[in-house]
N, C-alpha and C. Protein backbone atom coordinates (compact mmCIF):
# COMPACT_ATOMS: atom_id res chain seq x y z
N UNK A 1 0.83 -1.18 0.00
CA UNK A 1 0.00 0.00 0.00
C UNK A 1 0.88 1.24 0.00
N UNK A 2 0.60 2.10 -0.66
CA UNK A 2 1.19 3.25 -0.86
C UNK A 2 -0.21 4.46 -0.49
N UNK A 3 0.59 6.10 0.56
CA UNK A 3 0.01 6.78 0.66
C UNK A 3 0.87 7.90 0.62
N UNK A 4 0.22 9.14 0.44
CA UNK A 4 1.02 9.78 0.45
C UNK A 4 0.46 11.85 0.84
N UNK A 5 0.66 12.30 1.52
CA UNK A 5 0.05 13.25 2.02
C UNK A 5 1.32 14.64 1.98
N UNK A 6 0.45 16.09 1.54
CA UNK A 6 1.21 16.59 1.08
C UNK A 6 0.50 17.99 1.23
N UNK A 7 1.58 19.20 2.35
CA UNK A 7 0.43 20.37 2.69
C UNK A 7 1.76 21.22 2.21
N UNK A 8 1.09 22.33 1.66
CA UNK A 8 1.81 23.33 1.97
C UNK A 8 1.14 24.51 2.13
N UNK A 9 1.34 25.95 3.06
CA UNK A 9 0.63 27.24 3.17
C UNK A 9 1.56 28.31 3.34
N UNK A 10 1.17 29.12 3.13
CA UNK A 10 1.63 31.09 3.25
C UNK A 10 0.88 31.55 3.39
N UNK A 11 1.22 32.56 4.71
CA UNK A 11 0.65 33.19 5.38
C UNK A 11 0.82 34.38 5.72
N UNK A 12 -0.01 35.70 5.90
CA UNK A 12 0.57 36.67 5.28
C UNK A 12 -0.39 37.27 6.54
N UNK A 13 -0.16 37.96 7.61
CA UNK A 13 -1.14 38.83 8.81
C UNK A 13 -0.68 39.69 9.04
N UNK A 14 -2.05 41.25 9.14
CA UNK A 14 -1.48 42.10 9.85
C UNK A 14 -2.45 42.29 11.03
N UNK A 15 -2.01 42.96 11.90
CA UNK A 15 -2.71 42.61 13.51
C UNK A 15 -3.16 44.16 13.19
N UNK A 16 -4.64 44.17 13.76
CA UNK A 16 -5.19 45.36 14.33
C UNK A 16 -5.04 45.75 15.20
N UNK A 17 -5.72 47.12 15.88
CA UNK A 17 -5.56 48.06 16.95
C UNK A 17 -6.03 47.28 18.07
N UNK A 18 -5.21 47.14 19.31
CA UNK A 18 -5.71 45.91 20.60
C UNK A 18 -6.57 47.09 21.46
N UNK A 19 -7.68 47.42 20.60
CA UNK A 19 -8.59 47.26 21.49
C UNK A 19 -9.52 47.38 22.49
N UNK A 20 -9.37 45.30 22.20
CA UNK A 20 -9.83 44.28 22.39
C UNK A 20 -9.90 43.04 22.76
N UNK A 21 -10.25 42.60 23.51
CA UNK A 21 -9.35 40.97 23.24
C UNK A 21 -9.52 40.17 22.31
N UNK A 22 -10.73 40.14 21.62
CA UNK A 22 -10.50 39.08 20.35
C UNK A 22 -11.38 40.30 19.17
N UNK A 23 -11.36 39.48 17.99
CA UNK A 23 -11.17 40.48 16.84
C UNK A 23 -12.56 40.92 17.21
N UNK A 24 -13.75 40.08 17.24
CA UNK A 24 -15.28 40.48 17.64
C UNK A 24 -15.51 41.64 18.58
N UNK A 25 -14.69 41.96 19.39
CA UNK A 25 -14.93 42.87 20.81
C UNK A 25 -14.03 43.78 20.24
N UNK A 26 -13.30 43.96 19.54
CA UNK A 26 -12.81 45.62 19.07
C UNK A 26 -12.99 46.50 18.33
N UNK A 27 -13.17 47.54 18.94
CA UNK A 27 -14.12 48.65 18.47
C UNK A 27 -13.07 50.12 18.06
N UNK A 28 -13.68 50.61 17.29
CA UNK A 28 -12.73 51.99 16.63
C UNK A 28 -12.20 52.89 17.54
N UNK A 29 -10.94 53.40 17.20
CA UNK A 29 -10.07 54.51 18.27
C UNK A 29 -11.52 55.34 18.25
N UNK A 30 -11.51 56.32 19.15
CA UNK A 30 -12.16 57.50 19.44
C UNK A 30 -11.95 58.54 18.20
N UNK A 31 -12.78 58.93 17.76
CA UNK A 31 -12.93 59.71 16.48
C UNK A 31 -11.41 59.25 15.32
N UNK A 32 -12.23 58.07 15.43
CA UNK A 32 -11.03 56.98 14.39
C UNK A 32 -9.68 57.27 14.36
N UNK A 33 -9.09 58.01 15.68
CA UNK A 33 -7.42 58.34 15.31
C UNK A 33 -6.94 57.81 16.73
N UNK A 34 -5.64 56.93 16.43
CA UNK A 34 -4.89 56.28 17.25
C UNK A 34 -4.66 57.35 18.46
N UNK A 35 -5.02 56.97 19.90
CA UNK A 35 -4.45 57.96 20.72
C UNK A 35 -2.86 58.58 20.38
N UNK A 36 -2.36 59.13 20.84
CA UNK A 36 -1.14 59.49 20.92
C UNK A 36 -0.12 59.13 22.70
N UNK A 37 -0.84 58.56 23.01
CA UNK A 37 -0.44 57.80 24.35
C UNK A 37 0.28 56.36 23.98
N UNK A 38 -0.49 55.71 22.72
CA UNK A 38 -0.20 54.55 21.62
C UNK A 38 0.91 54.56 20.93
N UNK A 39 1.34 56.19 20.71
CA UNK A 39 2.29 55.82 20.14
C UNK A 39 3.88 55.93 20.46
N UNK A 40 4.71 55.49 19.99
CA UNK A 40 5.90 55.20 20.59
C UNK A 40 7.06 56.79 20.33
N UNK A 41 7.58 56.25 21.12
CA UNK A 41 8.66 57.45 21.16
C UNK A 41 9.48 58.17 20.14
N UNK A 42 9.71 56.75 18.99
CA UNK A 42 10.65 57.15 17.57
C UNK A 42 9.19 57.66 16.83
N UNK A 43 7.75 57.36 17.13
CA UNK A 43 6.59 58.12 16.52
C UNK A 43 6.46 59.84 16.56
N UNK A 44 6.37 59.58 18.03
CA UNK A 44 6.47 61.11 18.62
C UNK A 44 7.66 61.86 18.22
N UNK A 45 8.68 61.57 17.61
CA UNK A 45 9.80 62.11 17.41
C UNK A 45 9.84 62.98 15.68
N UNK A 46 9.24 61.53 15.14
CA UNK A 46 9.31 61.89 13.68
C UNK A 46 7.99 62.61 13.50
N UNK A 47 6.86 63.14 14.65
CA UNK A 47 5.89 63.70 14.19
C UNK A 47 6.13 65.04 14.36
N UNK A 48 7.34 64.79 15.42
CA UNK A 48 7.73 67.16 16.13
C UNK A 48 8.65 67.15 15.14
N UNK A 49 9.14 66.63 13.92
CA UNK A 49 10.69 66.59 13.36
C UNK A 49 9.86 66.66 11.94
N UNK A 50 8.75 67.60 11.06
CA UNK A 50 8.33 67.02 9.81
C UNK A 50 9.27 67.30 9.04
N UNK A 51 10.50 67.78 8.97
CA UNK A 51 11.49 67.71 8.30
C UNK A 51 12.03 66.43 7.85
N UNK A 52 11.95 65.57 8.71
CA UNK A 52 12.57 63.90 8.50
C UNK A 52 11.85 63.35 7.21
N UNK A 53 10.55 63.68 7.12
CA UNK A 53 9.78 62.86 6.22
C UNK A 53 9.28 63.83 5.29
N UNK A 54 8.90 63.23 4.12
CA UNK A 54 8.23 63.83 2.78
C UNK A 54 6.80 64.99 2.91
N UNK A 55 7.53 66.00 1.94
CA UNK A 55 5.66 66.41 2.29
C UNK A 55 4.90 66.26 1.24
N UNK A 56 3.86 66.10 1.00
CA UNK A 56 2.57 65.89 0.52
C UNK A 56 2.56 65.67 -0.99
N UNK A 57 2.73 64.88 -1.35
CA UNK A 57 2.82 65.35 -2.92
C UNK A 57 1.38 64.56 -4.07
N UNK A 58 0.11 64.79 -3.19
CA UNK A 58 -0.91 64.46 -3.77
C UNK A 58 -1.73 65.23 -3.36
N UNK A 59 -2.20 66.41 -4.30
CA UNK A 59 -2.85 67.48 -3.68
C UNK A 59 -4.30 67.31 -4.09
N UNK A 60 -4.73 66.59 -4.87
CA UNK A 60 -5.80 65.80 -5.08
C UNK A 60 -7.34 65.40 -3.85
N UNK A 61 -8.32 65.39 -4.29
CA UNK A 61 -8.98 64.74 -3.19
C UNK A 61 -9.42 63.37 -3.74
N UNK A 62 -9.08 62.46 -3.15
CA UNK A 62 -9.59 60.80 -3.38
C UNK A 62 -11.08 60.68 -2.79
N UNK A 63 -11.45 59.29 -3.45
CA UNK A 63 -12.62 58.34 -3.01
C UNK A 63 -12.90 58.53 -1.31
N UNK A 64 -11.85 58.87 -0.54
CA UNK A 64 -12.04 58.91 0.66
C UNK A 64 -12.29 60.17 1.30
N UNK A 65 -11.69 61.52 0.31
CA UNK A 65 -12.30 62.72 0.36
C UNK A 65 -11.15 63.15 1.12
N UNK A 66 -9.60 62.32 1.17
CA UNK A 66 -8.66 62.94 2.06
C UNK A 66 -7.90 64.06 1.09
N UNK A 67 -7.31 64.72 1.18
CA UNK A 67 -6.43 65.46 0.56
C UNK A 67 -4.57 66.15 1.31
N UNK A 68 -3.92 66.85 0.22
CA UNK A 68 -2.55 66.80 0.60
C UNK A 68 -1.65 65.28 1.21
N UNK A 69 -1.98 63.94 0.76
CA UNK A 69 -1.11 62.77 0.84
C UNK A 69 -0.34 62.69 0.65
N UNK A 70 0.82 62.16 0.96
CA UNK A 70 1.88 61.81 0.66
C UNK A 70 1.36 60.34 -0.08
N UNK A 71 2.16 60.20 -1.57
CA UNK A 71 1.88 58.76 -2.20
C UNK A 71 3.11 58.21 -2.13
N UNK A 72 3.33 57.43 -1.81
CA UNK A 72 4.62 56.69 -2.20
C UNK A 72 4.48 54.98 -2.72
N UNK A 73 5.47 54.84 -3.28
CA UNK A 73 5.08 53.07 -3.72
C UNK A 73 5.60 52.34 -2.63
N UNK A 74 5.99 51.01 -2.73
CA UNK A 74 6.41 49.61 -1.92
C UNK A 74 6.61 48.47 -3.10
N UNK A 75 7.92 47.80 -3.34
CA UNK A 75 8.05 47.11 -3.69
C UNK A 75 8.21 45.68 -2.19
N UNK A 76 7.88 44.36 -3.02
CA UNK A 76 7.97 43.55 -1.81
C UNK A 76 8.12 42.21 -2.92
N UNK A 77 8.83 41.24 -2.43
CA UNK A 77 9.01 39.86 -3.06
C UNK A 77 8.76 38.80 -1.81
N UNK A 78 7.86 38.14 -2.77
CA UNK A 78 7.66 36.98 -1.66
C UNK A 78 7.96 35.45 -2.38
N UNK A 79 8.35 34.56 -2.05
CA UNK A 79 8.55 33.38 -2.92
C UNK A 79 8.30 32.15 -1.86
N UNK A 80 7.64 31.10 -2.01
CA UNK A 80 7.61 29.68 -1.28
C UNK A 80 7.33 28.78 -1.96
N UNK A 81 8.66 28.21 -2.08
CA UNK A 81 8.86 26.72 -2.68
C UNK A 81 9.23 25.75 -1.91
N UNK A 82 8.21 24.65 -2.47
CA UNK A 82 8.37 23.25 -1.53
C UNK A 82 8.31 22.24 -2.15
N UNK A 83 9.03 21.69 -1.69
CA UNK A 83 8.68 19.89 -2.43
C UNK A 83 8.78 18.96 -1.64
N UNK A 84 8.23 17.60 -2.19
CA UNK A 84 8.44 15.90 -1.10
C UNK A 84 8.84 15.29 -1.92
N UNK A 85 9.60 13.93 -1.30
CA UNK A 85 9.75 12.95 -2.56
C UNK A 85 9.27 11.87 -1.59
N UNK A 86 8.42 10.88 -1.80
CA UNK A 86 9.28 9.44 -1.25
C UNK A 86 8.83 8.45 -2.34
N UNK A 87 10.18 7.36 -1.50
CA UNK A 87 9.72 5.92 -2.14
C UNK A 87 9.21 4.76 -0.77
N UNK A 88 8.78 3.62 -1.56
CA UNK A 88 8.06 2.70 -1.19
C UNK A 88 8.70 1.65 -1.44
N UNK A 89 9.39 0.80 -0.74
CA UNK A 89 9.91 -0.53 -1.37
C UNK A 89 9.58 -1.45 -0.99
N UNK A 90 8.71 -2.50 -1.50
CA UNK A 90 8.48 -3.72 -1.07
C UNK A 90 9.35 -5.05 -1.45
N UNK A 91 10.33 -5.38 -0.18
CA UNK A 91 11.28 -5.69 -0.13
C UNK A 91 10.89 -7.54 -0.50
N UNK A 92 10.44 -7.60 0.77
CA UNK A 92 9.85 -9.12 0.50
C UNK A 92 8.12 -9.15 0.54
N UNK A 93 7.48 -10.10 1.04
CA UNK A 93 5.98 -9.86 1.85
C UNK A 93 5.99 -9.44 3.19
N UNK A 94 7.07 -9.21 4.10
CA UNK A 94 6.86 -9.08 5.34
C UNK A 94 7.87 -8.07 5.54
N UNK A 95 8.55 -7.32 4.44
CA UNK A 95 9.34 -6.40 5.05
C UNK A 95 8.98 -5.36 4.11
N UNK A 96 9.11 -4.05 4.38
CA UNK A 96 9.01 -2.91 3.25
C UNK A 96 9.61 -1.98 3.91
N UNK A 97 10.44 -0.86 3.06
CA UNK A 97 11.11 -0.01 3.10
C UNK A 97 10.62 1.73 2.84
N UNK A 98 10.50 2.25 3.82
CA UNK A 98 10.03 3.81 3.21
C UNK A 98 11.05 4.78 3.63
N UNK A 99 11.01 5.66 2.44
CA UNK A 99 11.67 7.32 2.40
C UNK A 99 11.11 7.78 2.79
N UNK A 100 11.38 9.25 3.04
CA UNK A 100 10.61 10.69 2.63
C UNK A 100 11.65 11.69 2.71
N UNK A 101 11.66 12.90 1.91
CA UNK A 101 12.21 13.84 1.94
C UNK A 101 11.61 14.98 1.68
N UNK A 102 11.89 15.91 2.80
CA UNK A 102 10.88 17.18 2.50
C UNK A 102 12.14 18.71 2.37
N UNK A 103 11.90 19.40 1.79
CA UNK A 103 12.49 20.54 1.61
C UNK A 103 11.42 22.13 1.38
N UNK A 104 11.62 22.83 1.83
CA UNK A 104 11.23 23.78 1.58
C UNK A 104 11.90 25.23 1.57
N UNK A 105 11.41 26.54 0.80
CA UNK A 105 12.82 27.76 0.78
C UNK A 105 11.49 28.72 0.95
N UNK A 106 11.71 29.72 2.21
CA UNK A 106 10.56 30.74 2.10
C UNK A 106 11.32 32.11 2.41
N UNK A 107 11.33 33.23 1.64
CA UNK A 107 11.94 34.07 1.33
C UNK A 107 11.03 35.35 1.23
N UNK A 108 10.93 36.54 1.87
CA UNK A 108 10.48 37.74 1.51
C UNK A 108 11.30 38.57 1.93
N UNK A 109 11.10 39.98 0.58
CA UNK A 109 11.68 41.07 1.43
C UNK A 109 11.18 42.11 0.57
N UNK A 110 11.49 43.92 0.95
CA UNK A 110 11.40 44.47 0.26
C UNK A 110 12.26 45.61 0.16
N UNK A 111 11.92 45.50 -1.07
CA UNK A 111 13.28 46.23 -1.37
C UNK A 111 12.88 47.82 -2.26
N UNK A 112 11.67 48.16 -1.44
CA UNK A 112 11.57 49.78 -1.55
C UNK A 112 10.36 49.53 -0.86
N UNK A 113 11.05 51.19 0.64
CA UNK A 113 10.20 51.24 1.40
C UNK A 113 8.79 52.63 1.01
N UNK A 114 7.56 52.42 1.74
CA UNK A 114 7.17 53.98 1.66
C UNK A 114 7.29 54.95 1.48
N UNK A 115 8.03 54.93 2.64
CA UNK A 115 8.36 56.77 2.85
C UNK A 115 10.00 56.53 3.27
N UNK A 116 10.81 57.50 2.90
CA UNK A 116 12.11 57.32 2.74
C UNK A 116 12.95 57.10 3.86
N UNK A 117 12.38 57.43 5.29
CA UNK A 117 12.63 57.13 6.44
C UNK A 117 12.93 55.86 7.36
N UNK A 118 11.52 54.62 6.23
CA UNK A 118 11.59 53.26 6.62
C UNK A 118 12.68 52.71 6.03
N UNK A 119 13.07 51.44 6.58
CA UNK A 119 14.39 50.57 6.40
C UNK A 119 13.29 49.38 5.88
N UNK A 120 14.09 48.80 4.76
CA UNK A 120 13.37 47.79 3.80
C UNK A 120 14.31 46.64 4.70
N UNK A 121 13.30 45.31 4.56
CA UNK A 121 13.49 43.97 4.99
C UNK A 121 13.42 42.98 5.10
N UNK A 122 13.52 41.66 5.35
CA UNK A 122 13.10 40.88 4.98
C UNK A 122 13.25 39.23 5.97
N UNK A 123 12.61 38.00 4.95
CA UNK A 123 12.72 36.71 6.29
C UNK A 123 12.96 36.44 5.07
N UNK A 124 13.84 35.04 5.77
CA UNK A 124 14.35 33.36 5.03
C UNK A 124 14.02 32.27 6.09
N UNK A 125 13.35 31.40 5.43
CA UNK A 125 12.88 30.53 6.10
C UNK A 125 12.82 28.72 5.33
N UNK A 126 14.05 28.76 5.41
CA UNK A 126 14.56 27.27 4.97
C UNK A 126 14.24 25.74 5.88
N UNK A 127 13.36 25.13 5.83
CA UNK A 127 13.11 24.09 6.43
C UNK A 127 13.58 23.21 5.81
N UNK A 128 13.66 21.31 6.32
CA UNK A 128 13.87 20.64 5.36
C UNK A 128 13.61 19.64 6.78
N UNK A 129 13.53 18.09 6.44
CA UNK A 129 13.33 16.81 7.11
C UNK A 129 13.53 15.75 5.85
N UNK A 130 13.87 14.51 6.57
CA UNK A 130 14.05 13.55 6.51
C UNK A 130 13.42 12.45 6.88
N UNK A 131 13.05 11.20 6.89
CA UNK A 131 12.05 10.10 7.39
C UNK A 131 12.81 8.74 6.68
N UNK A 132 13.49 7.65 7.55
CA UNK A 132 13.37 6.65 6.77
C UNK A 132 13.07 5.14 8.00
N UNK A 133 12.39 4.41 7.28
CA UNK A 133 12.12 2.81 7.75
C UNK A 133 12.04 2.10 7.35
């Protein structure tokens, strides 16, 4: 008898505003803007410093009715490759032989940030196993 079973996934999350404790029970900042108690110190820094960052170069009003945006692009590469192999050997009637070999290469990064301030980055995530009896 031969079987043979075979998963692979990518997974890609970004976490919302806590809140809440689970996603059902969280409800919108107070007039939809992140306190400023929330935010962190290199935040507060680059918000008294608008020199650090770009100004506005979408003077436009969008679908959302915002205006003066800053647009910027994001490049990002993501790649996950996987494979299995095995064999099956039926040696005699009472003995049999099995492989398996698994490999996998998971790789992202990017390599142009937002706004010129962010640092581009990335994961490698090389697994691999073995199985024999």
């Amino acid at each position: 008898m031969f079987f043979f079973v075979d998963y692979e996934q990518t997974e890609r999350r970004i976490a919302g505003p806590a809140t809440g404790a689970t996603l059902a029970a969280r409800t919108p900042f107070p007039n939809n803007q992140i306190p400023v108690s929330r935010f962190s110190n290199t935040a507060r820094f680059l918000f008294s410093n608008p020199s650090l960052y770009p100004l506005a170069n979408n003077t436009g009003v969008g679908s959302l009715e915002v205006s003066s945006n800053y647009i910027g692009g994001t490049r990002n590469f993501l790649s996950n490759k996987q494979g299995d192999a095995k064999l099956d050997y039926r040696i005699s009637e009472k003995d049999n032989l099995m492989w398996r070999y698994s490999r996998a290469f998971y790789d992202t990064f990017g390599s142009q940030a937002a706004l010129p301030i962010f640092m581009t980055g990335g994961n490698q995530g090389p697994t691999w196993s073995t199985v024999g009896n």
